[in-house]
N, C-alpha and C. Protein backbone atom coordinates (compact mmCIF):
# COMPACT_ATOMS: atom_id res chain seq x y z
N UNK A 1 17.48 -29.81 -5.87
CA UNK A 1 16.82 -29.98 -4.60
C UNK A 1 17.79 -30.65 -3.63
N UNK A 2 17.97 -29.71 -2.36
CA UNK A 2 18.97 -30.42 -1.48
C UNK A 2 18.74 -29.65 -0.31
N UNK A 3 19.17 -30.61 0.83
CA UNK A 3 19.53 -30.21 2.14
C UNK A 3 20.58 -30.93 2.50
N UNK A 4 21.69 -30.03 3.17
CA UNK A 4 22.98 -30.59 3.75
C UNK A 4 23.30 -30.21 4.75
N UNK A 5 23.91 -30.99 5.26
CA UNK A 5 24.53 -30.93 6.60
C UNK A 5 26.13 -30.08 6.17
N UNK A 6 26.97 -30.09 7.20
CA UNK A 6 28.23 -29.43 7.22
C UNK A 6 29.09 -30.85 8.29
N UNK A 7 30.19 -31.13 7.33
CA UNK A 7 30.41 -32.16 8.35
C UNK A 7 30.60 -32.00 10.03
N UNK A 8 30.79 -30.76 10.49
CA UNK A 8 30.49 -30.75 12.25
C UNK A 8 29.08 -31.08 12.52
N UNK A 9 28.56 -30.91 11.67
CA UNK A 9 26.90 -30.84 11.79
C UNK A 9 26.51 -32.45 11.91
N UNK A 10 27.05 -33.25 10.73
CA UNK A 10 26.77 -34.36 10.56
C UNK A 10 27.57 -35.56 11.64
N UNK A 11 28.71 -34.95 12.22
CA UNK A 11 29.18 -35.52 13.31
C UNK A 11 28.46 -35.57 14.63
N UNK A 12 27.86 -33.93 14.97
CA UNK A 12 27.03 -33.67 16.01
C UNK A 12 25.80 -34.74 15.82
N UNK A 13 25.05 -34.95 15.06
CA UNK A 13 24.09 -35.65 14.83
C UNK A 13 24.17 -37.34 14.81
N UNK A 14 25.28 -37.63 14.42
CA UNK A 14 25.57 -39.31 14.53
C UNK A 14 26.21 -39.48 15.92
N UNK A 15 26.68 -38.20 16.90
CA UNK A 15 26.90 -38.46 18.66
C UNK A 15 25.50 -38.56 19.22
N UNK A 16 24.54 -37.61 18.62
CA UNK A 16 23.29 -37.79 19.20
C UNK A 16 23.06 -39.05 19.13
N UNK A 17 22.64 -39.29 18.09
CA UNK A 17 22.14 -40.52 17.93
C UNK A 17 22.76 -41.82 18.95
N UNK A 18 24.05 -41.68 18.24
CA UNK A 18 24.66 -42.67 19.08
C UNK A 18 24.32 -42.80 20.74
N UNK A 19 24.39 -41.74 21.31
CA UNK A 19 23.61 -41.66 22.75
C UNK A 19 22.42 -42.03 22.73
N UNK A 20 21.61 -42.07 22.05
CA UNK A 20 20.33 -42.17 21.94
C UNK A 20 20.02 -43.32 22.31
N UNK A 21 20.88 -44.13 20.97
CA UNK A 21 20.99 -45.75 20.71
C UNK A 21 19.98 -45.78 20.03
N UNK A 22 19.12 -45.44 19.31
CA UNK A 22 18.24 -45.72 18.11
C UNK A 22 17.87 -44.44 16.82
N UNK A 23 17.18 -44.94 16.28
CA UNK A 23 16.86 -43.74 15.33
C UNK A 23 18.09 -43.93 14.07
N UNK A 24 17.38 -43.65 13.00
CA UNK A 24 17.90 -43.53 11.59
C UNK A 24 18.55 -42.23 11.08
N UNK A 25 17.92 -41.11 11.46
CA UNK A 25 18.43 -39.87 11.03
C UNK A 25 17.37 -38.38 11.90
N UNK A 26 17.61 -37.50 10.93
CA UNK A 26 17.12 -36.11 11.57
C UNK A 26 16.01 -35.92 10.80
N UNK A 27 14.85 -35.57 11.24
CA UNK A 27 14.05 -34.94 10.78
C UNK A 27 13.91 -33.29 10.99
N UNK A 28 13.88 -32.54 9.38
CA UNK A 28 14.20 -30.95 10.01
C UNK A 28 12.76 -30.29 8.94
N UNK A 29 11.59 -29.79 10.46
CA UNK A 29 10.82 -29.15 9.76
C UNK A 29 10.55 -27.92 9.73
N UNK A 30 9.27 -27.24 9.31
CA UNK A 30 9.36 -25.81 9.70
C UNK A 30 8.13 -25.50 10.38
N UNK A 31 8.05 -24.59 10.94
CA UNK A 31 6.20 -24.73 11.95
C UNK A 31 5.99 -23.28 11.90
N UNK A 32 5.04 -23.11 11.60
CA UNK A 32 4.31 -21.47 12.35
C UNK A 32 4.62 -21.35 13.74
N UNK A 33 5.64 -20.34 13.70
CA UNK A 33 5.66 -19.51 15.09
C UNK A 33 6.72 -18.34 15.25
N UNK A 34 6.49 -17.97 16.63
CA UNK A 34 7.41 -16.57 16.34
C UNK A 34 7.13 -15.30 15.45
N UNK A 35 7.93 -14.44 15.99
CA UNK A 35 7.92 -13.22 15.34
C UNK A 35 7.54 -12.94 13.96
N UNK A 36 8.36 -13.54 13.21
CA UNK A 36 8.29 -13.72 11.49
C UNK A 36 7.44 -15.15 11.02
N UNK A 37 7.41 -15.56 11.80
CA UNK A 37 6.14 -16.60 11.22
C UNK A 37 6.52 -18.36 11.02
N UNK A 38 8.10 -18.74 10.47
CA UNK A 38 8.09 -19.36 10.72
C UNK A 38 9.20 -19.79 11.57
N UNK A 39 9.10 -20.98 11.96
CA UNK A 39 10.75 -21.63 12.47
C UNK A 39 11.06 -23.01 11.98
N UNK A 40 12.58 -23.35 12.76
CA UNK A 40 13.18 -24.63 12.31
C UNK A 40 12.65 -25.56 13.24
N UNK A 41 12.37 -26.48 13.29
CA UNK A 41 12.10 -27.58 14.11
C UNK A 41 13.27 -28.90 13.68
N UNK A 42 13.91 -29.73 15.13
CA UNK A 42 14.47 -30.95 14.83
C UNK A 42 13.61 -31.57 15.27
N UNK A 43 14.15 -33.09 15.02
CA UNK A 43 13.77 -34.21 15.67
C UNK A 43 14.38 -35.64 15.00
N UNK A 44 14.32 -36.50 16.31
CA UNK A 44 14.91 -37.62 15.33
C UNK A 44 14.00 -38.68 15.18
N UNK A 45 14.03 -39.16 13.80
CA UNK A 45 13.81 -40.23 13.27
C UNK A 45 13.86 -41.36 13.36
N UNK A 46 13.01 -42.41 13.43
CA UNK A 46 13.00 -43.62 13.83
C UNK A 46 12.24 -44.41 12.77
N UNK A 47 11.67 -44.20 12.30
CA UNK A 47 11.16 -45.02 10.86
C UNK A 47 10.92 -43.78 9.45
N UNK A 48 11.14 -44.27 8.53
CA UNK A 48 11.07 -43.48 7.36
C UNK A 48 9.44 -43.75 6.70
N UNK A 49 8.70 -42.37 6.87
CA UNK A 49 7.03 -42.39 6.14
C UNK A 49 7.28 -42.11 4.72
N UNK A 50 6.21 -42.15 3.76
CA UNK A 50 6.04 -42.14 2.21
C UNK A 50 6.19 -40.70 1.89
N UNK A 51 5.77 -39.93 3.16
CA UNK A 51 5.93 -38.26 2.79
C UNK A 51 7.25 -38.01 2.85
N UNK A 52 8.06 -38.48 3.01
CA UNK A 52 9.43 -38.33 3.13
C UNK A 52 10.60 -37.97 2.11
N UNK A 53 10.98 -37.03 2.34
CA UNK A 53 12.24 -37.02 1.06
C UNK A 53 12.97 -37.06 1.92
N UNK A 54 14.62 -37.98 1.37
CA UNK A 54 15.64 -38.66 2.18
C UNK A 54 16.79 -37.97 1.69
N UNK A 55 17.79 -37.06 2.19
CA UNK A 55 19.06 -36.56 1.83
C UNK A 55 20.15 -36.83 2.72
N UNK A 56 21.02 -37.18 2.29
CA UNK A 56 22.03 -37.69 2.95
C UNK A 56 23.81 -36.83 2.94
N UNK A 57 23.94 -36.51 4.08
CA UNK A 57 25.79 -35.89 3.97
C UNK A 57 26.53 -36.41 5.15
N UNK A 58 27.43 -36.86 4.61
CA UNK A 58 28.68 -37.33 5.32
C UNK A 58 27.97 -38.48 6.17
N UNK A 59 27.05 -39.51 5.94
CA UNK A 59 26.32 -40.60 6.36
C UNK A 59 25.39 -40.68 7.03
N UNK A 60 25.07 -38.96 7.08
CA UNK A 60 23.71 -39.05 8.11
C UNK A 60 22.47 -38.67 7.16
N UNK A 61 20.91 -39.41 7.51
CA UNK A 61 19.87 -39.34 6.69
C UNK A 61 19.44 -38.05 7.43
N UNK A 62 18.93 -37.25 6.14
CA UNK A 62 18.03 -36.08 7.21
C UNK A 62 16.82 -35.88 6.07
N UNK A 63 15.63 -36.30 6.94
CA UNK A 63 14.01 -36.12 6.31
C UNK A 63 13.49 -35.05 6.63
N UNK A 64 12.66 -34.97 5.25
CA UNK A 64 11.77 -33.49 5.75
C UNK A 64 10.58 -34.39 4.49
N UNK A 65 9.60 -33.44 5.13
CA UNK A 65 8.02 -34.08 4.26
C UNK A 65 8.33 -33.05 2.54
N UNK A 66 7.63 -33.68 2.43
CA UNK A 66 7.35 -33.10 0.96
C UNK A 66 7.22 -31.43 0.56
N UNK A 67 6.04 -31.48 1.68
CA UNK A 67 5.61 -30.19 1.06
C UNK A 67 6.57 -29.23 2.60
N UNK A 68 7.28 -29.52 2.65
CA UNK A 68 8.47 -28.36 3.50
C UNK A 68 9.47 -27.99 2.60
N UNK A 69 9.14 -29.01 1.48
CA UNK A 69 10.77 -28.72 0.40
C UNK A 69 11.04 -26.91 0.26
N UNK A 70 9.96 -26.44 -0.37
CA UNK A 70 9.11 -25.49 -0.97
C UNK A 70 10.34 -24.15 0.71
N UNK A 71 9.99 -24.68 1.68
CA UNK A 71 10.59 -23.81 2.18
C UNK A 71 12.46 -24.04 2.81
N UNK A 72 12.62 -25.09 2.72
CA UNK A 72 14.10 -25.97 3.13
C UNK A 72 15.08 -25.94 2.21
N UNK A 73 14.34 -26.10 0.34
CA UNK A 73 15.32 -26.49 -0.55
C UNK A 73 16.68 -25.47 -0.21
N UNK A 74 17.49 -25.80 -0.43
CA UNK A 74 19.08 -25.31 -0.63
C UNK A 74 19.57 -25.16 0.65
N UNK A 75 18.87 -25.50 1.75
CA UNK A 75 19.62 -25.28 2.83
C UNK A 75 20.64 -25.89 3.58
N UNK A 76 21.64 -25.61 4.34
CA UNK A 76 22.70 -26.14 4.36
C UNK A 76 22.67 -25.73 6.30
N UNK A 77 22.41 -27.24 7.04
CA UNK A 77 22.75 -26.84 8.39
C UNK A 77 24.31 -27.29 8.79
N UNK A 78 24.63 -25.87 9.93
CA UNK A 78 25.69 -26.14 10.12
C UNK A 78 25.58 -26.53 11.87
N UNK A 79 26.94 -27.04 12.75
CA UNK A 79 27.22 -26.71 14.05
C UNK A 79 27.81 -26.13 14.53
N UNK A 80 27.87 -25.82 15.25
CA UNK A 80 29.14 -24.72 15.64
C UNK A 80 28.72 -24.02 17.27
N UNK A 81 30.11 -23.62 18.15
CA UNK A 81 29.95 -23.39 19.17
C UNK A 81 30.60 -22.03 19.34
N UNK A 82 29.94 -21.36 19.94
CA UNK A 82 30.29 -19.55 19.91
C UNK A 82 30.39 -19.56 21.38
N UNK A 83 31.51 -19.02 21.88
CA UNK A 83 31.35 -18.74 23.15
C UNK A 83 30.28 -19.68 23.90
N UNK A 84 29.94 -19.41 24.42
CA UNK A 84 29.18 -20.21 25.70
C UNK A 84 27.66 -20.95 24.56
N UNK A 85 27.60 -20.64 24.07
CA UNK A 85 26.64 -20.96 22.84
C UNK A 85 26.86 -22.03 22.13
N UNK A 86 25.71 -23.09 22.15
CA UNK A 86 26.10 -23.87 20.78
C UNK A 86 24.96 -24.61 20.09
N UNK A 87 24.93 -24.73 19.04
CA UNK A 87 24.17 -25.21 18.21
C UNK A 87 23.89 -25.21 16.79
N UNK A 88 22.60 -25.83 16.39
CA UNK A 88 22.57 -25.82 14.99
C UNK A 88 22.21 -24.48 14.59
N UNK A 89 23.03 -24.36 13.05
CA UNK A 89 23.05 -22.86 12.65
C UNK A 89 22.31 -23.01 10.92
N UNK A 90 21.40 -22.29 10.61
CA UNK A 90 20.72 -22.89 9.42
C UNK A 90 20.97 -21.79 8.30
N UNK A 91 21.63 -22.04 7.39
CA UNK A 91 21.87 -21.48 6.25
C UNK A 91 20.47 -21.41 5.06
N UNK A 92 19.52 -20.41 4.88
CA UNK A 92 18.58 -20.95 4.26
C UNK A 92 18.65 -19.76 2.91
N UNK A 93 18.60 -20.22 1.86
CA UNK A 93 19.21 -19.20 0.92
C UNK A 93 17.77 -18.78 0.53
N UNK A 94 16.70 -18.78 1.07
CA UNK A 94 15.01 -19.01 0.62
C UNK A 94 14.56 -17.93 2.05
N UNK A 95 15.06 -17.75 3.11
CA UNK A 95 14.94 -16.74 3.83
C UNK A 95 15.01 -15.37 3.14
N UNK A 96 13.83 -14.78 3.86
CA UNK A 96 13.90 -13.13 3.55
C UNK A 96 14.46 -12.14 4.38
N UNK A 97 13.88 -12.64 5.43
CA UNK A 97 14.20 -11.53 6.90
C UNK A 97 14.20 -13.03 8.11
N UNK A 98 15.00 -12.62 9.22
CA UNK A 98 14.90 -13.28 10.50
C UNK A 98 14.28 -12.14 11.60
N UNK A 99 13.62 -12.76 12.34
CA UNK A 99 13.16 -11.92 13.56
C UNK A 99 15.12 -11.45 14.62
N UNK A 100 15.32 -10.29 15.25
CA UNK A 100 15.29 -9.96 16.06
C UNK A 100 16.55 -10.60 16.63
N UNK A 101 15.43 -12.11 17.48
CA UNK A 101 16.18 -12.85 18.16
C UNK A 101 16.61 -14.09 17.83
N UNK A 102 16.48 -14.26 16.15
CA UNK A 102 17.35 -15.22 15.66
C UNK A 102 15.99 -16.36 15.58
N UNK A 103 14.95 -16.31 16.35
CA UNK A 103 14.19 -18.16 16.64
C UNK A 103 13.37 -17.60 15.24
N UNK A 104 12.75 -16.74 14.65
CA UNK A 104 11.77 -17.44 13.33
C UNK A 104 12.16 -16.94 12.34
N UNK A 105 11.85 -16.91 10.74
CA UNK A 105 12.15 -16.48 9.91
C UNK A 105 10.77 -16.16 8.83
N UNK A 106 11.41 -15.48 7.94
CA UNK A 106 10.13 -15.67 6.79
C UNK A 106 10.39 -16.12 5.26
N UNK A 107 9.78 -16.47 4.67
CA UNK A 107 10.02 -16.91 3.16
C UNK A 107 9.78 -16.05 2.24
């Protein structure tokens, strides 16, 4: 059971923060929506709840609840900037199909 970052990833995320000036780590969930049903959701973290599983790469915490494992395990986010483009890029080895335009996926 794991989720990892990619160290650009984990750099991008400790500048956030650092701008931020608060918060502990990333929270990365998944939500009903879109084409294929589901998507990635961020957000950052500011206190750690009991539903929480805590994984850590290259010093940054990244939470997800319990029952998201089921769709997150093995995934590996990366960063990266493409041409005029940039952002987080999600490696999910538990994906079946992506919609189209890249925003949902399915399990």
């Amino acid at each position: 059971m794991s989720i990892l970052l990619t160290k650009q990833a984990a750099l991008r995320v400790s500048n956030l923060l650092s701008q931020r000036g608060s918060g502990v780590g990333l929270r990365i969930k998944v939500k009903t929506t879109g084409c294929s049903g589901l998507s990635y959701k961020l957000e950052y973290v500011d206190k750690c709840s009991l539903e929480d599983l805590v994984f850590e790469s290259f010093g940054v915490k990244i939470f997800i609840k319990k029952d998201h494992l089921i769709y997150l395990d093995g995934t590996e986010i990366d960063y990266a900037k493409e041409g005029f483009k940039e952002g987080f890029k999600f490696i999910n080895p538990n994906e079946k199909a992506r919609c189209g335009c890249g925003e949902s996926f399915t399990i």
